[in-house]
C-alpha atoms as a PDB file:
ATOM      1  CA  UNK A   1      79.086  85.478 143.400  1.00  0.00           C
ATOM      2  CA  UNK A   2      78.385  86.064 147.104  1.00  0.00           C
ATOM      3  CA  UNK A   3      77.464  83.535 150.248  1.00  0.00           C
ATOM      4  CA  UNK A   4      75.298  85.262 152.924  1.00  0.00           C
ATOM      5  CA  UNK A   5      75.828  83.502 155.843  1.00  0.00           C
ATOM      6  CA  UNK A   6      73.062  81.669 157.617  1.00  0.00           C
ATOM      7  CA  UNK A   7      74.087  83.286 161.249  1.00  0.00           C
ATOM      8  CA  UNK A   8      73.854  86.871 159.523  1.00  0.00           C
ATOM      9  CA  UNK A   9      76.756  89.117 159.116  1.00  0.00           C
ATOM     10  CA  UNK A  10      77.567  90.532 155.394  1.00  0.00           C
ATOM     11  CA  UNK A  11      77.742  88.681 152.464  1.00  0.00           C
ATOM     12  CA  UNK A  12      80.847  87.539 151.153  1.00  0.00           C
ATOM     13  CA  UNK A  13      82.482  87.800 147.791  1.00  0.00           C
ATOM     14  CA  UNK A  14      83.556  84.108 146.619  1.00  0.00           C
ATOM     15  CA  UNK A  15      84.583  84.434 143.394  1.00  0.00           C
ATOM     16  CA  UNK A  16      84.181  87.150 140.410  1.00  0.00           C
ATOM     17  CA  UNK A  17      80.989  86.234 137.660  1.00  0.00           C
ATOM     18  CA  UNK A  18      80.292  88.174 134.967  1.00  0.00           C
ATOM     19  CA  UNK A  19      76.346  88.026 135.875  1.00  0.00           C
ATOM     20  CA  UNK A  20      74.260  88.858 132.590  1.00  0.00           C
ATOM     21  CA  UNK A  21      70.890  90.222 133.151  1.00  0.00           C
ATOM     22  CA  UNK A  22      69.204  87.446 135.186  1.00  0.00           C
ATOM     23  CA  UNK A  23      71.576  84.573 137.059  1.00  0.00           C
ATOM     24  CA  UNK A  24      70.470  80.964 136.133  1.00  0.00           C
ATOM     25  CA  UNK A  25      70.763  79.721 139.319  1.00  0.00           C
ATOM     26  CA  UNK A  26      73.065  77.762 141.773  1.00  0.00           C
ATOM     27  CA  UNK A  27      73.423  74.681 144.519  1.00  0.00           C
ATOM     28  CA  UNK A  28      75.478  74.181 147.075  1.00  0.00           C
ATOM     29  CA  UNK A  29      77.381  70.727 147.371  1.00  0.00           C
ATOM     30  CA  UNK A  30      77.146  68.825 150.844  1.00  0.00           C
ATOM     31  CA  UNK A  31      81.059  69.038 150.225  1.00  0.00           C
ATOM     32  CA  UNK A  32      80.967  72.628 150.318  1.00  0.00           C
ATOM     33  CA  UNK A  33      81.096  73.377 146.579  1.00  0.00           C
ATOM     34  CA  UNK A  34      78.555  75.639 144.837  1.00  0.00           C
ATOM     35  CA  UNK A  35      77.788  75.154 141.426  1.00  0.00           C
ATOM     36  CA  UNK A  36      76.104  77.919 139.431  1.00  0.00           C
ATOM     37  CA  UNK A  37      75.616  79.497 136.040  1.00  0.00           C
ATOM     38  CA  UNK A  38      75.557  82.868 135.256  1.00  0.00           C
ATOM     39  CA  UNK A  39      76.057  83.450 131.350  1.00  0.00           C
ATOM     40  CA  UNK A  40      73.875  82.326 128.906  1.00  0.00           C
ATOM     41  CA  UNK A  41      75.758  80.098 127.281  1.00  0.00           C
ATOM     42  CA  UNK A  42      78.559  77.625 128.474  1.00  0.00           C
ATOM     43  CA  UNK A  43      78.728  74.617 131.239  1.00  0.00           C
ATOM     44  CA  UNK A  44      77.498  74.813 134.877  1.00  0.00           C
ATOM     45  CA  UNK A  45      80.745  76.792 136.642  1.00  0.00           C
ATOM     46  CA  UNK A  46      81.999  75.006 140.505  1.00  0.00           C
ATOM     47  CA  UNK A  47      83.523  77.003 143.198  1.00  0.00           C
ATOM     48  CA  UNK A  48      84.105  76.505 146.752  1.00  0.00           C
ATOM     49  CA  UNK A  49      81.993  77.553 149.757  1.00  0.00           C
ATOM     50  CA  UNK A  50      85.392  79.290 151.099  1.00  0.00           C
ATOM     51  CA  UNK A  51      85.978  81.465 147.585  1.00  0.00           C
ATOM     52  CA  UNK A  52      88.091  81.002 144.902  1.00  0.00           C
ATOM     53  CA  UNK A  53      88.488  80.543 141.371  1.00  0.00           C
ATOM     54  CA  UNK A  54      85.435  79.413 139.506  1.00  0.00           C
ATOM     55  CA  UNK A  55      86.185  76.292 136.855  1.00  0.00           C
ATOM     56  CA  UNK A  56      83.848  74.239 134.664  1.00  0.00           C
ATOM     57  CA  UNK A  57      81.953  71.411 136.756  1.00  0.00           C
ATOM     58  CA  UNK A  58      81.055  69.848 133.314  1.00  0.00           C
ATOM     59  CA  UNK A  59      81.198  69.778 129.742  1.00  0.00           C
ATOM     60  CA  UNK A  60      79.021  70.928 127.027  1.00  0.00           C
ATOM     61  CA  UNK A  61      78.493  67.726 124.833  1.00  0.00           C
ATOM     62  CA  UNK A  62      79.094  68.351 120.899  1.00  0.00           C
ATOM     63  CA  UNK A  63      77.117  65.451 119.477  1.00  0.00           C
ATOM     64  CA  UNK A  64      74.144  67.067 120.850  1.00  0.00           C
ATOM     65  CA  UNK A  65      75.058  70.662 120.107  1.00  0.00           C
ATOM     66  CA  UNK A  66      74.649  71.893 123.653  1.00  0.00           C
ATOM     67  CA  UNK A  67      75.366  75.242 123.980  1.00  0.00           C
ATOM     68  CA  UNK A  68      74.206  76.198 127.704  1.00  0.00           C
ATOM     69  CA  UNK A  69      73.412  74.248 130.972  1.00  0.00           C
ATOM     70  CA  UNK A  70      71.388  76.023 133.617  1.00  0.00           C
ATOM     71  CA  UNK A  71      69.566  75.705 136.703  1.00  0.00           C
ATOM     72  CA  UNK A  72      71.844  72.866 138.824  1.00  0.00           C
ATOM     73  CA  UNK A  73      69.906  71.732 141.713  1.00  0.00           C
ATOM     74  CA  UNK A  74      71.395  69.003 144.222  1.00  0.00           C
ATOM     75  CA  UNK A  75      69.160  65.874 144.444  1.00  0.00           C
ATOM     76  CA  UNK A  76      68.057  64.605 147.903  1.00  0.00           C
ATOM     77  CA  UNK A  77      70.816  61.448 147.788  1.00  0.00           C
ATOM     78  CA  UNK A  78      73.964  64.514 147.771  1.00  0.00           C
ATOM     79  CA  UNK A  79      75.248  62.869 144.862  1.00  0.00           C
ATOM     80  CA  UNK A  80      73.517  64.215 141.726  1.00  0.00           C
ATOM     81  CA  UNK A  81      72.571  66.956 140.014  1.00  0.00           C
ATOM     82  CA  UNK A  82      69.862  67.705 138.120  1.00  0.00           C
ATOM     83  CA  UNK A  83      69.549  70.692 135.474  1.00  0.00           C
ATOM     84  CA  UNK A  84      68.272  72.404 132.131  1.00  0.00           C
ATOM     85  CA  UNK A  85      70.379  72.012 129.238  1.00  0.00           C
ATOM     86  CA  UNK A  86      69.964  72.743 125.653  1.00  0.00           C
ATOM     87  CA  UNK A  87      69.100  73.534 123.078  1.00  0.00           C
ATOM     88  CA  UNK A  88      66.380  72.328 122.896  1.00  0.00           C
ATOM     89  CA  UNK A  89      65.682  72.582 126.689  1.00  0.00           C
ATOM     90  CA  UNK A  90      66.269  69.355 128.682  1.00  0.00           C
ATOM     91  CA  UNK A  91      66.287  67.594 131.796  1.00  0.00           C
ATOM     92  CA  UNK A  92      69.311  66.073 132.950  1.00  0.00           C
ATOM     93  CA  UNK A  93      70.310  64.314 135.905  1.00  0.00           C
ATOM     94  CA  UNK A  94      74.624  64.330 136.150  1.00  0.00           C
ATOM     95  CA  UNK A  95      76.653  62.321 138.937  1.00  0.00           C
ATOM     96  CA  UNK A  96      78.291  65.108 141.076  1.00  0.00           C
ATOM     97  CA  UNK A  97      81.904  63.561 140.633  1.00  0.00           C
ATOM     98  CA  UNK A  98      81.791  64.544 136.630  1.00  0.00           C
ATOM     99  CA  UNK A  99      80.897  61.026 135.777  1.00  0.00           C
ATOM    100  CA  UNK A 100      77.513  59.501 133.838  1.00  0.00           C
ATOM    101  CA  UNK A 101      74.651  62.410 132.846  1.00  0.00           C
ATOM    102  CA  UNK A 102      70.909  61.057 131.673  1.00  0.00           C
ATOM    103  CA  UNK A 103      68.898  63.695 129.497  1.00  0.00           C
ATOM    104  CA  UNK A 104      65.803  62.817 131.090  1.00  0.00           C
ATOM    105  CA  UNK A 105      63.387  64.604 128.673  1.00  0.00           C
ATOM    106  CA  UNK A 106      62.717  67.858 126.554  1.00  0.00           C
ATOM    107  CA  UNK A 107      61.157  70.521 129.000  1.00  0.00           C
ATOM    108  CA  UNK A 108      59.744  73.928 128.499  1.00  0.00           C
END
């Protein structure tokens, strides 16, 4: 995963990702943390704006049988996030800080 910086200059390397054939997106945090997903299956990843090691930002919930989240895109109020999940493919709308999700609705 690589930041290109706004000023110019080269990009630079913030973490490794095992990209698959297309990336499914990423946002960057008003706290300076970039979510993103890169593999077809599995939660939304987090790493800092500085680099480091990417970890899970969520979960995948078993009583639904979600397999992948994609997509996270940071909400005008800086405090949630809203992506696809699924299957089936679904809205949902997570507090940044890990806490409450709402699966808003099925989506192609």
């Amino acid at each position: 995963l690589k930041k290109i910086d706004s000023a110019g200059g080269p990009p630079q390397v913030l973490c490794d990702a095992q990209f698959g054939q297309i990336p499914f997106g990423a946002a960057w945090t008003a706290d300076n943390v970039i979510l993103f997903s890169v593999s077809a299956t599995g939660p939304i990843q987090r790493v800092s704006a500085s680099g480091g090691t990417p970890v899970p930002w969520s979960t995948l919930d078993p009583n639904t049988k979600e397999s992948w989240q994609r997509f996270p895109s940071m909400l005008p109020d800086g405090r949630h996030v809203l992506y696809l999940s699924g299957p089936p493919a679904t809205l949902v709308v997570a507090d940044l800080s890990g806490g409450s999700r709402t699966r808003l609705n099925a989506s192609d």
